[in-house]
C-alpha atoms as a PDB file:
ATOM      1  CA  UNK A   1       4.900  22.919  -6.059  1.00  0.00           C
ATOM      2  CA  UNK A   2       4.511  24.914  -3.416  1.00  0.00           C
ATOM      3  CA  UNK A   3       1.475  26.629  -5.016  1.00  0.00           C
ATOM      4  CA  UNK A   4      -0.369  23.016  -5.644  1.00  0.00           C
ATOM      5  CA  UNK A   5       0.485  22.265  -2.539  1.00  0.00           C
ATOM      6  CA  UNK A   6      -1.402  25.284  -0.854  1.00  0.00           C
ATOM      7  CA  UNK A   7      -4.001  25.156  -3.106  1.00  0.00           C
ATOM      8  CA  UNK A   8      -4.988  21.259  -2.325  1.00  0.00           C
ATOM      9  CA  UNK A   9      -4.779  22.435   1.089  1.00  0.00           C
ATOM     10  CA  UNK A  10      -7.473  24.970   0.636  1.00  0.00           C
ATOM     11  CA  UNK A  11      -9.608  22.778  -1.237  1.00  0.00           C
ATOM     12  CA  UNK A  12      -9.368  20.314   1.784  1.00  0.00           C
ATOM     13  CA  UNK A  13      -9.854  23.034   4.627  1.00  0.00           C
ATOM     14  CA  UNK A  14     -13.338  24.478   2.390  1.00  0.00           C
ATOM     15  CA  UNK A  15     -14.444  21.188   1.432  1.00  0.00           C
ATOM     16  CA  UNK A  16     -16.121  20.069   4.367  1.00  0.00           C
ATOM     17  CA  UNK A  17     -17.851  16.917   4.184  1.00  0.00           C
ATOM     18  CA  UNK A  18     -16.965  16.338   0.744  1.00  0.00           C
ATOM     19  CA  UNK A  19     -12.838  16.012   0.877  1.00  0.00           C
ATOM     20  CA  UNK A  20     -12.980  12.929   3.530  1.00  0.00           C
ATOM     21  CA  UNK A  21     -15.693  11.484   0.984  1.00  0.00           C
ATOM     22  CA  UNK A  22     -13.471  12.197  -1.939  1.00  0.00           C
ATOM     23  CA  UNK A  23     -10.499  10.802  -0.239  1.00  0.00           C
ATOM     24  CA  UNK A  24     -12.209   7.806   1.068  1.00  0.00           C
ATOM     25  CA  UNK A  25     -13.092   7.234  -2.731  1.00  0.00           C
ATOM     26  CA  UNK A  26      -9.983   7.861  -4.149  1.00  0.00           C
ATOM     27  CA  UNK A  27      -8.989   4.488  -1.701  1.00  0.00           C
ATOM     28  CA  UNK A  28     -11.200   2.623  -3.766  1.00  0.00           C
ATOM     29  CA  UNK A  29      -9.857   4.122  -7.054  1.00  0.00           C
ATOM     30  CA  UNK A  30      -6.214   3.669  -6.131  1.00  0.00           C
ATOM     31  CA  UNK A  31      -5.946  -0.329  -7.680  1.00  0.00           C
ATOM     32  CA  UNK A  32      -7.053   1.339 -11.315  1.00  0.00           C
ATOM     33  CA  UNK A  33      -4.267   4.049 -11.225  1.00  0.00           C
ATOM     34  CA  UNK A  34      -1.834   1.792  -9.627  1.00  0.00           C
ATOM     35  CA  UNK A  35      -0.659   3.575  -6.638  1.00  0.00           C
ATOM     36  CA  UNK A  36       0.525   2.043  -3.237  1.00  0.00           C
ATOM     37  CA  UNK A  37      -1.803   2.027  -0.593  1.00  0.00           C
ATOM     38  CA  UNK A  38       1.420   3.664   1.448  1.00  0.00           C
ATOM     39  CA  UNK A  39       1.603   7.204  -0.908  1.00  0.00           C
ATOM     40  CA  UNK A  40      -2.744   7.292  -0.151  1.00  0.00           C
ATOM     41  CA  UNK A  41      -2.085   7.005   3.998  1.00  0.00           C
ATOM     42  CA  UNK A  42       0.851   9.256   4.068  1.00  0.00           C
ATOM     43  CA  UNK A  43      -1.401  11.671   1.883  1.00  0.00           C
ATOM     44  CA  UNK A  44      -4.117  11.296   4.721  1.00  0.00           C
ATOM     45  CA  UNK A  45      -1.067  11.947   7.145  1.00  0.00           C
ATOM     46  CA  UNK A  46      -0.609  15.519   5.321  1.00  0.00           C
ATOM     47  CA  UNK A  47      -3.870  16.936   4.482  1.00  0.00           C
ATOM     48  CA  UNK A  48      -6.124  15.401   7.302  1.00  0.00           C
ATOM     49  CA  UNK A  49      -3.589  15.139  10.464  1.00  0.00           C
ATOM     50  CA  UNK A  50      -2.857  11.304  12.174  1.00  0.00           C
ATOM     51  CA  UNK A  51      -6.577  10.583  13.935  1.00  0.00           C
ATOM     52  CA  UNK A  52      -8.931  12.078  11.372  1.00  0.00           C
ATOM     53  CA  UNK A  53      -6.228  11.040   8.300  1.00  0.00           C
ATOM     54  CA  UNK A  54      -5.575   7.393  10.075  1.00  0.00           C
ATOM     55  CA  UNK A  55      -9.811   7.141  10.157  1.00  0.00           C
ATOM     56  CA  UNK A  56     -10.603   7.911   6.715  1.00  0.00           C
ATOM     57  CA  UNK A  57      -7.585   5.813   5.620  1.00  0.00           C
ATOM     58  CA  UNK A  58      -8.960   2.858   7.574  1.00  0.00           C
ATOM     59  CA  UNK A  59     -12.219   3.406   6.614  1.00  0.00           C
ATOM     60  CA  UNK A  60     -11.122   3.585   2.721  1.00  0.00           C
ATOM     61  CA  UNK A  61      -9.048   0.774   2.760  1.00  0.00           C
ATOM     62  CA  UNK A  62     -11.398  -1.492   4.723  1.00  0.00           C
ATOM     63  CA  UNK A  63     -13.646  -0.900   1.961  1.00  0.00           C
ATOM     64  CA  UNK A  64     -11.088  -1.649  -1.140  1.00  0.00           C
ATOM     65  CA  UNK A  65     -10.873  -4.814   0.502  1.00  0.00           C
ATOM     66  CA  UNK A  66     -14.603  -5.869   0.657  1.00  0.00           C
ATOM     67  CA  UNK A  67     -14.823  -4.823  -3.120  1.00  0.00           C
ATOM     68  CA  UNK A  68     -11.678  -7.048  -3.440  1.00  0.00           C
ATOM     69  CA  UNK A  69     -13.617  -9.811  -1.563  1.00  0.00           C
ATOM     70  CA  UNK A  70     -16.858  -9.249  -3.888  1.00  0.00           C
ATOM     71  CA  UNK A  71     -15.021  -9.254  -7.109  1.00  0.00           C
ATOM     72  CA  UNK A  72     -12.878 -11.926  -6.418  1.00  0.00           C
ATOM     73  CA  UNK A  73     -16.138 -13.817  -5.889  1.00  0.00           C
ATOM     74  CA  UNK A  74     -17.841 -12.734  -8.893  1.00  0.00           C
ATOM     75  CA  UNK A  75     -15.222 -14.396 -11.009  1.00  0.00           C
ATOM     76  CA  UNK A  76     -14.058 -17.431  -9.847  1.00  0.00           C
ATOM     77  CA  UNK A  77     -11.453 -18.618 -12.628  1.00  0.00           C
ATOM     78  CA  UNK A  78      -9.566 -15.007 -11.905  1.00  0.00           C
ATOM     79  CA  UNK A  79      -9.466 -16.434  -8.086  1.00  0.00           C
ATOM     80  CA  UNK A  80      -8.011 -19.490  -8.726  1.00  0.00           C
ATOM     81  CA  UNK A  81      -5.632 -18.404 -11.192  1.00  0.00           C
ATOM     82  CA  UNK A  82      -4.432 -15.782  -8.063  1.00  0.00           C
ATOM     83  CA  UNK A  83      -4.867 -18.523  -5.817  1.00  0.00           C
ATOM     84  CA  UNK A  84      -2.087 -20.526  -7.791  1.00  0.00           C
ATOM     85  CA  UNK A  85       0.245 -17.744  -8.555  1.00  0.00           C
ATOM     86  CA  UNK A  86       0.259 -17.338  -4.447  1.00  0.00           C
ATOM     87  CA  UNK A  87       1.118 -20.162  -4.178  1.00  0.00           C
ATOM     88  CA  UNK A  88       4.176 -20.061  -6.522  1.00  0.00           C
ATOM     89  CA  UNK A  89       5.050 -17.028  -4.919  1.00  0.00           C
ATOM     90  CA  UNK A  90       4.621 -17.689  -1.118  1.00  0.00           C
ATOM     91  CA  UNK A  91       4.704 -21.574  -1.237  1.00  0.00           C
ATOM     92  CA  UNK A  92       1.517 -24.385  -1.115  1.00  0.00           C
ATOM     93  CA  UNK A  93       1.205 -24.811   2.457  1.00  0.00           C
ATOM     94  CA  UNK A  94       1.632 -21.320   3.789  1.00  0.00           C
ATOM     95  CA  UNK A  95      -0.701 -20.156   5.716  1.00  0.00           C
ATOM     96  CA  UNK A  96      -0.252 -16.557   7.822  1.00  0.00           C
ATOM     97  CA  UNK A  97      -2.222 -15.614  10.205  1.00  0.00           C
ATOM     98  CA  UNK A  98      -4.325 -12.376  10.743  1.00  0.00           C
ATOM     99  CA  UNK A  99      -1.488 -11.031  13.114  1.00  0.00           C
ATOM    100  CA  UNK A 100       0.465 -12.190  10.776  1.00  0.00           C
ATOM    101  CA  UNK A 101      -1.006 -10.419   7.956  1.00  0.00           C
ATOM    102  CA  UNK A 102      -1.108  -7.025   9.746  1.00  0.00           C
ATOM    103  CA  UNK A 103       2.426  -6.774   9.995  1.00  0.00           C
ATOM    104  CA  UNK A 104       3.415  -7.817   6.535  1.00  0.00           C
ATOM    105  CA  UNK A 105       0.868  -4.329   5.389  1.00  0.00           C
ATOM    106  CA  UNK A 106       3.611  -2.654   6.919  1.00  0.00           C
ATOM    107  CA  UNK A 107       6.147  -3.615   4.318  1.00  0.00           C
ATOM    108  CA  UNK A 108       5.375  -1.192   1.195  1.00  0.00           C
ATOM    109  CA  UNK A 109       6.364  -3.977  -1.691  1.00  0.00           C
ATOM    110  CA  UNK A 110       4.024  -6.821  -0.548  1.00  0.00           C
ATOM    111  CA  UNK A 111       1.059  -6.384  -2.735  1.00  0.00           C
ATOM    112  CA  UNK A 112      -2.037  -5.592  -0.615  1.00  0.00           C
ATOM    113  CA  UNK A 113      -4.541  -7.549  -2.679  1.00  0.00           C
ATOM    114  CA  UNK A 114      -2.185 -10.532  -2.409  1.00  0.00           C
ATOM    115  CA  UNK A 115      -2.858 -10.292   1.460  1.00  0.00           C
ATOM    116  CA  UNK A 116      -6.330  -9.581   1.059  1.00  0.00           C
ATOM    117  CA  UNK A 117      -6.416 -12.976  -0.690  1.00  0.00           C
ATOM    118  CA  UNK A 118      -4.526 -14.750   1.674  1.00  0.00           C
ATOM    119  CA  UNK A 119      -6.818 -13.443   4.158  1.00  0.00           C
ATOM    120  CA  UNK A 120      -9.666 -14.478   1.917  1.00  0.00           C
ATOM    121  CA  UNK A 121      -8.169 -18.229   2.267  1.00  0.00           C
ATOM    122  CA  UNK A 122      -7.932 -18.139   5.993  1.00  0.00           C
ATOM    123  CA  UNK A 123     -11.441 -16.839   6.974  1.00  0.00           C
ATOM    124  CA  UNK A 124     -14.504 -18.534   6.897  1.00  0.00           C
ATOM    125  CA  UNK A 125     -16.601 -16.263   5.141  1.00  0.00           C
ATOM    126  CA  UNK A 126     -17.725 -12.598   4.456  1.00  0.00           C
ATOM    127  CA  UNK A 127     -18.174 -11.330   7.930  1.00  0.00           C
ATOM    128  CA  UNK A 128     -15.053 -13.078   9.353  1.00  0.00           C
ATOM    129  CA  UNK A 129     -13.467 -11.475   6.215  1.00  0.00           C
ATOM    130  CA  UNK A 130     -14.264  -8.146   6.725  1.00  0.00           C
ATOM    131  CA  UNK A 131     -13.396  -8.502  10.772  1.00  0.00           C
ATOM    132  CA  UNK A 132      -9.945  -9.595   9.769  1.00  0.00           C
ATOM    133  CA  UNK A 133      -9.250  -7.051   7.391  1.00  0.00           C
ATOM    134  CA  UNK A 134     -10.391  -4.209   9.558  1.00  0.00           C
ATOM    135  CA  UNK A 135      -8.009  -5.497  12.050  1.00  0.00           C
ATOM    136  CA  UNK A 136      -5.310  -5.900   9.995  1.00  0.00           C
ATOM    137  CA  UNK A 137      -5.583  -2.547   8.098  1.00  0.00           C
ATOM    138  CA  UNK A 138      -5.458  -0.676  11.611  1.00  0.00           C
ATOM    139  CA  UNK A 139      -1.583  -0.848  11.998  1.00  0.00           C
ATOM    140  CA  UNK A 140      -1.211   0.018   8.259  1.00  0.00           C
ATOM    141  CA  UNK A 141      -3.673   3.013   8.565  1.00  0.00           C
ATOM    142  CA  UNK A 142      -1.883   4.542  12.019  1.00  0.00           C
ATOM    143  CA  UNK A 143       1.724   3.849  11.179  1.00  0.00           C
ATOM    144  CA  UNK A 144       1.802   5.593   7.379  1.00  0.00           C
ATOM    145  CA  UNK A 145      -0.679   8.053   8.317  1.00  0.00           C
ATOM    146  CA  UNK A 146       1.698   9.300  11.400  1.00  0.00           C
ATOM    147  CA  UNK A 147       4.475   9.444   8.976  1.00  0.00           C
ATOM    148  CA  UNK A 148       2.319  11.959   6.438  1.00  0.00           C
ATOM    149  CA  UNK A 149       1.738  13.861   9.413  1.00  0.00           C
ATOM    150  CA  UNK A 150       5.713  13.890  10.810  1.00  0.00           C
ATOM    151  CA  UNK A 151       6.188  14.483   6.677  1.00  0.00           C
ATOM    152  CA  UNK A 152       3.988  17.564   6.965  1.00  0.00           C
ATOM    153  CA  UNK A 153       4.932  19.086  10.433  1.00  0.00           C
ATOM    154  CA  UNK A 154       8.875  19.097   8.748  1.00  0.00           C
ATOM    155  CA  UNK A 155       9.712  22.763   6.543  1.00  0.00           C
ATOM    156  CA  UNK A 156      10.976  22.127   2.836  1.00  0.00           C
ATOM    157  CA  UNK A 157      14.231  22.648   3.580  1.00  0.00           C
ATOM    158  CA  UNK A 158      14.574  19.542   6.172  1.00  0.00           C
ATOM    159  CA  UNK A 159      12.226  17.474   3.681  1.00  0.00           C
ATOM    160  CA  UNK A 160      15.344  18.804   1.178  1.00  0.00           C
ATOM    161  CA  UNK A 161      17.704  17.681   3.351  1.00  0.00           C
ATOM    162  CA  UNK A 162      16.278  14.234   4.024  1.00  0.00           C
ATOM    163  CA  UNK A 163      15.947  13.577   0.585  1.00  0.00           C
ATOM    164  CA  UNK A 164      19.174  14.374  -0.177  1.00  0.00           C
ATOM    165  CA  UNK A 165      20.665  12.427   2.606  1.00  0.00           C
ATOM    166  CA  UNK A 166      18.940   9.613   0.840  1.00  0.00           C
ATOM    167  CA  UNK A 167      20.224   9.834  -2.152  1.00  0.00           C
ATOM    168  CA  UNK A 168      24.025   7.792  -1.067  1.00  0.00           C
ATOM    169  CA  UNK A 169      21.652   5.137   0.466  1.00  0.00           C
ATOM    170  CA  UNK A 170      20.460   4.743  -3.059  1.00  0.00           C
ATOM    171  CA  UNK A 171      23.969   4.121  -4.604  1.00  0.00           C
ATOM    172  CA  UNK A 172      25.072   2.095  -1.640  1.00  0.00           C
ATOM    173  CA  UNK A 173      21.876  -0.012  -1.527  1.00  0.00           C
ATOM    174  CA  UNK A 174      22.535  -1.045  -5.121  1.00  0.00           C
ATOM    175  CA  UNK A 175      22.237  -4.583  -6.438  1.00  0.00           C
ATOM    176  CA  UNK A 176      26.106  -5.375  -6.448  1.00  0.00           C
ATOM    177  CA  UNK A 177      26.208  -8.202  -9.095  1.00  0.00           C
ATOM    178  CA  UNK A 178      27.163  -8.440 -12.787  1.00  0.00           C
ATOM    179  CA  UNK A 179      25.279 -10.910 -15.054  1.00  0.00           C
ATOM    180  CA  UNK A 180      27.401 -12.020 -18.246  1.00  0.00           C
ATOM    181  CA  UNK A 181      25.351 -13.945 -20.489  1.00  0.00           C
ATOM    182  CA  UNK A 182      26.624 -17.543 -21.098  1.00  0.00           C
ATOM    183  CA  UNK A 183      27.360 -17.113 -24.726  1.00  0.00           C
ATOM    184  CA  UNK A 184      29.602 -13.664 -23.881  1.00  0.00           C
ATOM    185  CA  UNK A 185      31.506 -15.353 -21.733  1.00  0.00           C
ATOM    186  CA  UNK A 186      32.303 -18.819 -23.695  1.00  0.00           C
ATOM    187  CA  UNK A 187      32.545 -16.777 -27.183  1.00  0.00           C
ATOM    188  CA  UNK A 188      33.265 -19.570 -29.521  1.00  0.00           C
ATOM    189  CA  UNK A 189      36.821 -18.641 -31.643  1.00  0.00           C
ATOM    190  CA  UNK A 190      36.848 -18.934 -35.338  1.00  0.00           C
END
């Protein structure tokens, strides 16, 4: 690991122009591979440092959102169906505001596309769009792109440690309940 590691590092450090390009891409490519916009930042935390890795980040994720905004446009039945599964989700008359929006990046397991479109209902068009979501991707961008640069500053052994220190929280943290099905419990007798 330790190898890859090294080697990425090198790759980034030789690369010039082209790693912040590549990384800046690889925003736009994260939806198709499925990976939270949190692991990209804290990657731009480790490789670039917190002002150069917190200005690519912003700069990649302000642009995953105006392809967002274009291909939600291009196909209007996919935005409606979103547009009522939001509101299943989050309710009919919520509406958050921009503010409100920024903060909620911060939470890792609140889709970002689902904020993009709520941000998307509250503007007025493209350029207000694209305002907003620069604004509220700053706070995202700075606060997971300091912690891949805290992450990066720590040896392996105190990552080690901190991982293992974790691990209780997991058991603790657990869902406590037990779910007996209906039928189990009420077994008919014969």
């Amino acid at each position: 690991m330790e190898l890859f590691g090294n080697y990425l590092m090198t790759i980034i450090e030789t690369g010039g122009l082209f790693a912040p390009i590549l990384f800046i891409s690889f925003h736009l490519l994260r939806p198709l591979f499925f990976l939270p916009v949190v692991f990209i930042c804290v990657s731009g935390g480790i490789l670039f440092g917190t002002v150069a890795g917190t200005l690519y980040s912003l700069i990649g994720i302000t642009l995953s959102s105006v392809l967002f905004y274009g291909i939600i446009r291009w196909m209007p039945k996919t935005y409606n169906r979103l547009v009522s599964m939001k509101q299943k989700i989050i309710g009919k008359q919520t509406d958050f505001t921009t503010s409100q929006i920024a903060v909620l990046r911060l939470v890792p397991f609140i889709h970002f596309h689902l904020l993009s479109l709520c941000l998307i209902q509250i503007t007025a068009g493209f350029k207000d769009y694209a305002k907003s979501s620069l604004f509220s991707n700053i706070p995202l961008a700075f606060v997971y792109t300091s912690i891949g640069q805290w992450i990066a500053s720590l040896s392996p052994i105190y990552i080690s440690m901190f991982l293992i220190a974790l691990l209780p929280l997991i058991y603790l943290l657990r869902r406590k309940e037990i779910i007996i099905k209906w039928h189990d419990f009420f077994q008919a007798s014969t």
